[in-house]
Protein backbone atom coordinates (compact mmCIF):
# COMPACT_ATOMS: atom_id res chain seq x y z
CA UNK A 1 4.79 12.56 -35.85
CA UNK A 2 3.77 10.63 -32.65
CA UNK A 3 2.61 12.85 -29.47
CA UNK A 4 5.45 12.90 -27.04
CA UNK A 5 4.33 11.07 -23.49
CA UNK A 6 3.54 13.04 -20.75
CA UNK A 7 5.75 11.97 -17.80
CA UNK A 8 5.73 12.32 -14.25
CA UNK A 9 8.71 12.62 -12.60
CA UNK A 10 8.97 10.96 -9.18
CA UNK A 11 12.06 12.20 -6.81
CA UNK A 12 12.30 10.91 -3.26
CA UNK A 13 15.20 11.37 -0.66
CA UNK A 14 15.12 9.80 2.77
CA UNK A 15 16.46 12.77 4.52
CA UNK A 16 16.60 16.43 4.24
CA UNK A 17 20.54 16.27 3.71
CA UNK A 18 19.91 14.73 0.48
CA UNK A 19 19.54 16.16 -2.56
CA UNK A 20 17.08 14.99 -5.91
CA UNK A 21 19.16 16.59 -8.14
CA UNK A 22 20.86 14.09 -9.30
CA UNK A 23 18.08 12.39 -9.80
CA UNK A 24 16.61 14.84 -11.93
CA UNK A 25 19.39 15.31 -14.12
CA UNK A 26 19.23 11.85 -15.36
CA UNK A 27 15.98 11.76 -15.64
CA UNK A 28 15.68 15.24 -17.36
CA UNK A 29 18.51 13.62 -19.97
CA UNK A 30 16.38 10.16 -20.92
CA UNK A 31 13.11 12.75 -21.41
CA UNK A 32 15.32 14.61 -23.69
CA UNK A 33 16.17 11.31 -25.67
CA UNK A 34 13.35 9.99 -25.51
CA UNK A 35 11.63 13.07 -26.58
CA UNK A 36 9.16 12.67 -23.36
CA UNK A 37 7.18 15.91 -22.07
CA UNK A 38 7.23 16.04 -18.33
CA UNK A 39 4.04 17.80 -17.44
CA UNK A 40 5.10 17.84 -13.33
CA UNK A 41 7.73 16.74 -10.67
CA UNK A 42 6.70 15.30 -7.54
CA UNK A 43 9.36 15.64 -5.41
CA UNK A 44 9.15 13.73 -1.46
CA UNK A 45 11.88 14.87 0.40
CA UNK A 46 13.21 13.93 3.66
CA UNK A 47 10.43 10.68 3.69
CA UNK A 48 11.29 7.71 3.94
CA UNK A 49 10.10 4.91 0.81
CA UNK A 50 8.76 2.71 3.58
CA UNK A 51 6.02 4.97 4.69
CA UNK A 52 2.77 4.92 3.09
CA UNK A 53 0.62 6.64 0.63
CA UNK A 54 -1.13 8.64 3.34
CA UNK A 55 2.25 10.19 4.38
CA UNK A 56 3.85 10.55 1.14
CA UNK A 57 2.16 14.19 -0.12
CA UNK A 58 4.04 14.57 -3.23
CA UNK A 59 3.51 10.57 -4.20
CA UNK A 60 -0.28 11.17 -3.25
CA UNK A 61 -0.49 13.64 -5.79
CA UNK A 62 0.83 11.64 -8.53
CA UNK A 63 -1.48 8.65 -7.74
CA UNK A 64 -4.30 11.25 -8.24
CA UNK A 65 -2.87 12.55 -11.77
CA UNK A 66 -2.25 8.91 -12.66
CA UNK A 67 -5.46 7.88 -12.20
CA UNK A 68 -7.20 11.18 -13.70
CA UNK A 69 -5.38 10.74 -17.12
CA UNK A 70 -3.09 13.14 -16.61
CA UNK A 71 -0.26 11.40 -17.48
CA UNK A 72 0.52 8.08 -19.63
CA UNK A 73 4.25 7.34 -17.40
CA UNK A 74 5.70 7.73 -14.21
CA UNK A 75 9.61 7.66 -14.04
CA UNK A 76 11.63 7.55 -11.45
CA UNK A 77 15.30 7.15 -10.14
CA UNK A 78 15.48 3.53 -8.94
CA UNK A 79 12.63 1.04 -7.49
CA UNK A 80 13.27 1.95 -3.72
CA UNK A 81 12.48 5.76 -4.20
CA UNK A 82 9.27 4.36 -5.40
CA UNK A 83 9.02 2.36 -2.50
CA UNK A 84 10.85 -0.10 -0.20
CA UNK A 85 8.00 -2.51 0.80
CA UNK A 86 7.41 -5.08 -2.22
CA UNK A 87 3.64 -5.54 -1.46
CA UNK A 88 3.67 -1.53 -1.92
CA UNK A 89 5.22 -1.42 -5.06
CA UNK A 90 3.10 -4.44 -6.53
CA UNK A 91 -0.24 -2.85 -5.62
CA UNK A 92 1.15 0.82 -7.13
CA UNK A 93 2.58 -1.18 -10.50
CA UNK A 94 -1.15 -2.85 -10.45
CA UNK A 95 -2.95 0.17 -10.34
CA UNK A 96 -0.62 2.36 -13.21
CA UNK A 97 -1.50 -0.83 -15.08
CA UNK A 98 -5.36 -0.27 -14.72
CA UNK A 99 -4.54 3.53 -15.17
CA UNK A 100 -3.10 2.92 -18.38
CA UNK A 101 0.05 4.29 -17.39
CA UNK A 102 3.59 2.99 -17.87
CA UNK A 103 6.56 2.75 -15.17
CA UNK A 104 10.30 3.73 -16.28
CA UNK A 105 13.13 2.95 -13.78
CA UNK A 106 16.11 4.58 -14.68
CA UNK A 107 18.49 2.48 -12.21
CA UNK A 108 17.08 -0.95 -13.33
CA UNK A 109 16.87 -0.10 -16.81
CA UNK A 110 12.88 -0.90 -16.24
CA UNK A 111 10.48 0.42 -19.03
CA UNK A 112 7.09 -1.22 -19.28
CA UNK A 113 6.23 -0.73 -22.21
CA UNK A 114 8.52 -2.83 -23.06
CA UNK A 115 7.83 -6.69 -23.06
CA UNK A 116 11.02 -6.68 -21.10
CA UNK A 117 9.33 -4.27 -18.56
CA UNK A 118 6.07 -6.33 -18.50
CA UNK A 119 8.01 -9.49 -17.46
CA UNK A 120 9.44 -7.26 -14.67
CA UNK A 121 6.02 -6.78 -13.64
CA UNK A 122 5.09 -10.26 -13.60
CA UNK A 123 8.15 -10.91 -11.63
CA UNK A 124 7.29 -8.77 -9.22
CA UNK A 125 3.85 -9.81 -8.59
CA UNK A 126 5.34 -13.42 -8.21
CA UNK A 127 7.50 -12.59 -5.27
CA UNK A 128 4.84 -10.46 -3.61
CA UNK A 129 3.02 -13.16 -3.41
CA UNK A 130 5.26 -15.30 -2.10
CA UNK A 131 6.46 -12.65 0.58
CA UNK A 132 2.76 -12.70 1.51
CA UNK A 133 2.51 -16.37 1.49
CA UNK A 134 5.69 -16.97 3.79
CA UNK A 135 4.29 -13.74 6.23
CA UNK A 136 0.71 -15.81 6.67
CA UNK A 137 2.58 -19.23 7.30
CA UNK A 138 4.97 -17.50 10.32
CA UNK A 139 1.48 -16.33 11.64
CA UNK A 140 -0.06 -19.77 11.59
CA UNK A 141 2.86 -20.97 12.95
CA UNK A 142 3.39 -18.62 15.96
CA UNK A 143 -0.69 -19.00 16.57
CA UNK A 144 0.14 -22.36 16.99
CA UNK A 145 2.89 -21.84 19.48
CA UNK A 146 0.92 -19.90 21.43
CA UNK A 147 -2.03 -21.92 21.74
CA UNK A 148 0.21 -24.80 22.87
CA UNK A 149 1.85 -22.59 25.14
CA UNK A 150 -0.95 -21.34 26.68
CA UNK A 151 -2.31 -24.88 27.09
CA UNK A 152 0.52 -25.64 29.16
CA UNK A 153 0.29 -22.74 31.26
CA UNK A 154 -3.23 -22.52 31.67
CA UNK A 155 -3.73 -18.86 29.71
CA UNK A 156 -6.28 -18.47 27.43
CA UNK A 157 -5.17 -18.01 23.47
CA UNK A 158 -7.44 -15.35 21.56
CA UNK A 159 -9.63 -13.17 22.60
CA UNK A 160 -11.47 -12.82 25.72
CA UNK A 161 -14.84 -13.71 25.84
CA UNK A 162 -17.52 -10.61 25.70
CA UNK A 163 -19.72 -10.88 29.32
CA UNK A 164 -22.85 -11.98 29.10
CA UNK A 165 -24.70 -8.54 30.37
CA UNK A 166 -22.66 -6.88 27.60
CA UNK A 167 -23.79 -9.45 24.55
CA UNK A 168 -27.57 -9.13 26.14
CA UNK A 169 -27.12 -5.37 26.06
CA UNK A 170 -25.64 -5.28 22.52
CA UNK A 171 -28.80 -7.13 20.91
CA UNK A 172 -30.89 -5.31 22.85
CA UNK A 173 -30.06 -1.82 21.67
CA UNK A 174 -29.55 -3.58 18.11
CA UNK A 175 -33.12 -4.51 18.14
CA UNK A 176 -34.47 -0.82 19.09
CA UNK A 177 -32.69 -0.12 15.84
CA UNK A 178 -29.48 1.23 17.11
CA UNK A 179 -26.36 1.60 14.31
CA UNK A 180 -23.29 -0.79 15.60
CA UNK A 181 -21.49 2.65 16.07
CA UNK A 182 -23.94 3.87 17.99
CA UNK A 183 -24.20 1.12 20.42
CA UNK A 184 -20.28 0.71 20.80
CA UNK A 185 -19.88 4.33 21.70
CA UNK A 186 -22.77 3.82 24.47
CA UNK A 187 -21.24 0.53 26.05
CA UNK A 188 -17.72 2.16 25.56
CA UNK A 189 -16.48 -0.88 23.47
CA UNK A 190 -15.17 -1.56 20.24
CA UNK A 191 -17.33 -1.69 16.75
CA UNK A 192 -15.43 -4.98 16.37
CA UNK A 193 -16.86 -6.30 19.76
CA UNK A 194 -20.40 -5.56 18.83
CA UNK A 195 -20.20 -7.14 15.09
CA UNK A 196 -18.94 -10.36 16.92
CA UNK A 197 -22.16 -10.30 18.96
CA UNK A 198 -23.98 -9.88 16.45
CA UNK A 199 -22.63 -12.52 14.30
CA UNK A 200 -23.17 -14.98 16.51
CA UNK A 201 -26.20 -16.63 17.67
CA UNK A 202 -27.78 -15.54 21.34
């Protein structure tokens, strides 16, 4: 006789007039036919599937038993209680896949797997990458607006120039031996400003 899966279960609701139950139950019903063993619930209520891992306790939590073996699937209700921004979900379907761990979407009918599931993957990946494609050519584009906009009207596109006193007193304290940190919190500036300096020749 095989060993049953251990399986996550997953609940999110947007708001804290919802309810998971439903959710549960039909989740709690496949497990039984599928003779899974759910070893925990994480349950994110009242959070919305576009926020992040950060503010998504209960999703956290799962990541880390994903990741420390404790479990070999995740299931869940439908694809947008795992998440409602596609570069999200790819990058959480990429790391259950490096985890060793399998997805089930009880809405979509998803299991991977399945080879049916592992296409959805694929699929998914695809149109991440395009979403990411078509986001970097509207910010080419608008960079290009703007630069001949502010051609015309005699603004200048990017970032301002660091003074001159400023990039003489960024190397300086660099060369005592001073951590880019250090120096930015002494000149009241940015870590990013003094890494440009730096980069660049004096």
């Amino acid at each position: 006789m095989s060993t049953p899966l251990r399986v996550g279960l997953y609940l999110r609701v947007s708001t804290d007039e919802q309810t998971v139950e439903n959710q549960r139950l039909d989740l709690m019903r496949v497990a039984e036919q599928r003779g899974w063993h759910i070893v925990a619930e994480y349950v994110d209520a009242g959070i919305s599937g576009a926020k992040g891992r950060d503010e998504r306790p209960e999703f956290a939590r799962l990541c880390r038993d994903a990741s420390g073996g404790k479990l070999d699937m995740v299931a869940a209700w439908a694809l947008d209680r795992v998440g409602r921004s596609l570069g999200h979900l790819v990058t959480f379907l990429e790391e259950l896949r490096a985890w060793r761990v399998g997805l089930y979407l009880h809405k979509q009918q998803v299991d991977t797997t399945t080879a049916t599931g592992r296409a959805f993957l694929h699929m998914a990946a695809l149109f991440s990458e395009f979403e990411r494609d078509t986001l970097l050519e509207r910010i080419h584009a608008g960079i290009a607006r703007a630069r001949i906009h502010g051609t015309k009207s005699g603004k200048p596109i990017g970032r301002p120039p660091v003074p001159a006193v400023i990039r003489r007193r960024i190397r300086a304290l660099r060369s005592q031996g001073r951590g880019k940190l250090a120096i930015a919190r002494e000149l009241h500036c940015g870590v990013g400003t003094v890494q440009r300096v730096l980069a660049t020749t004096a």
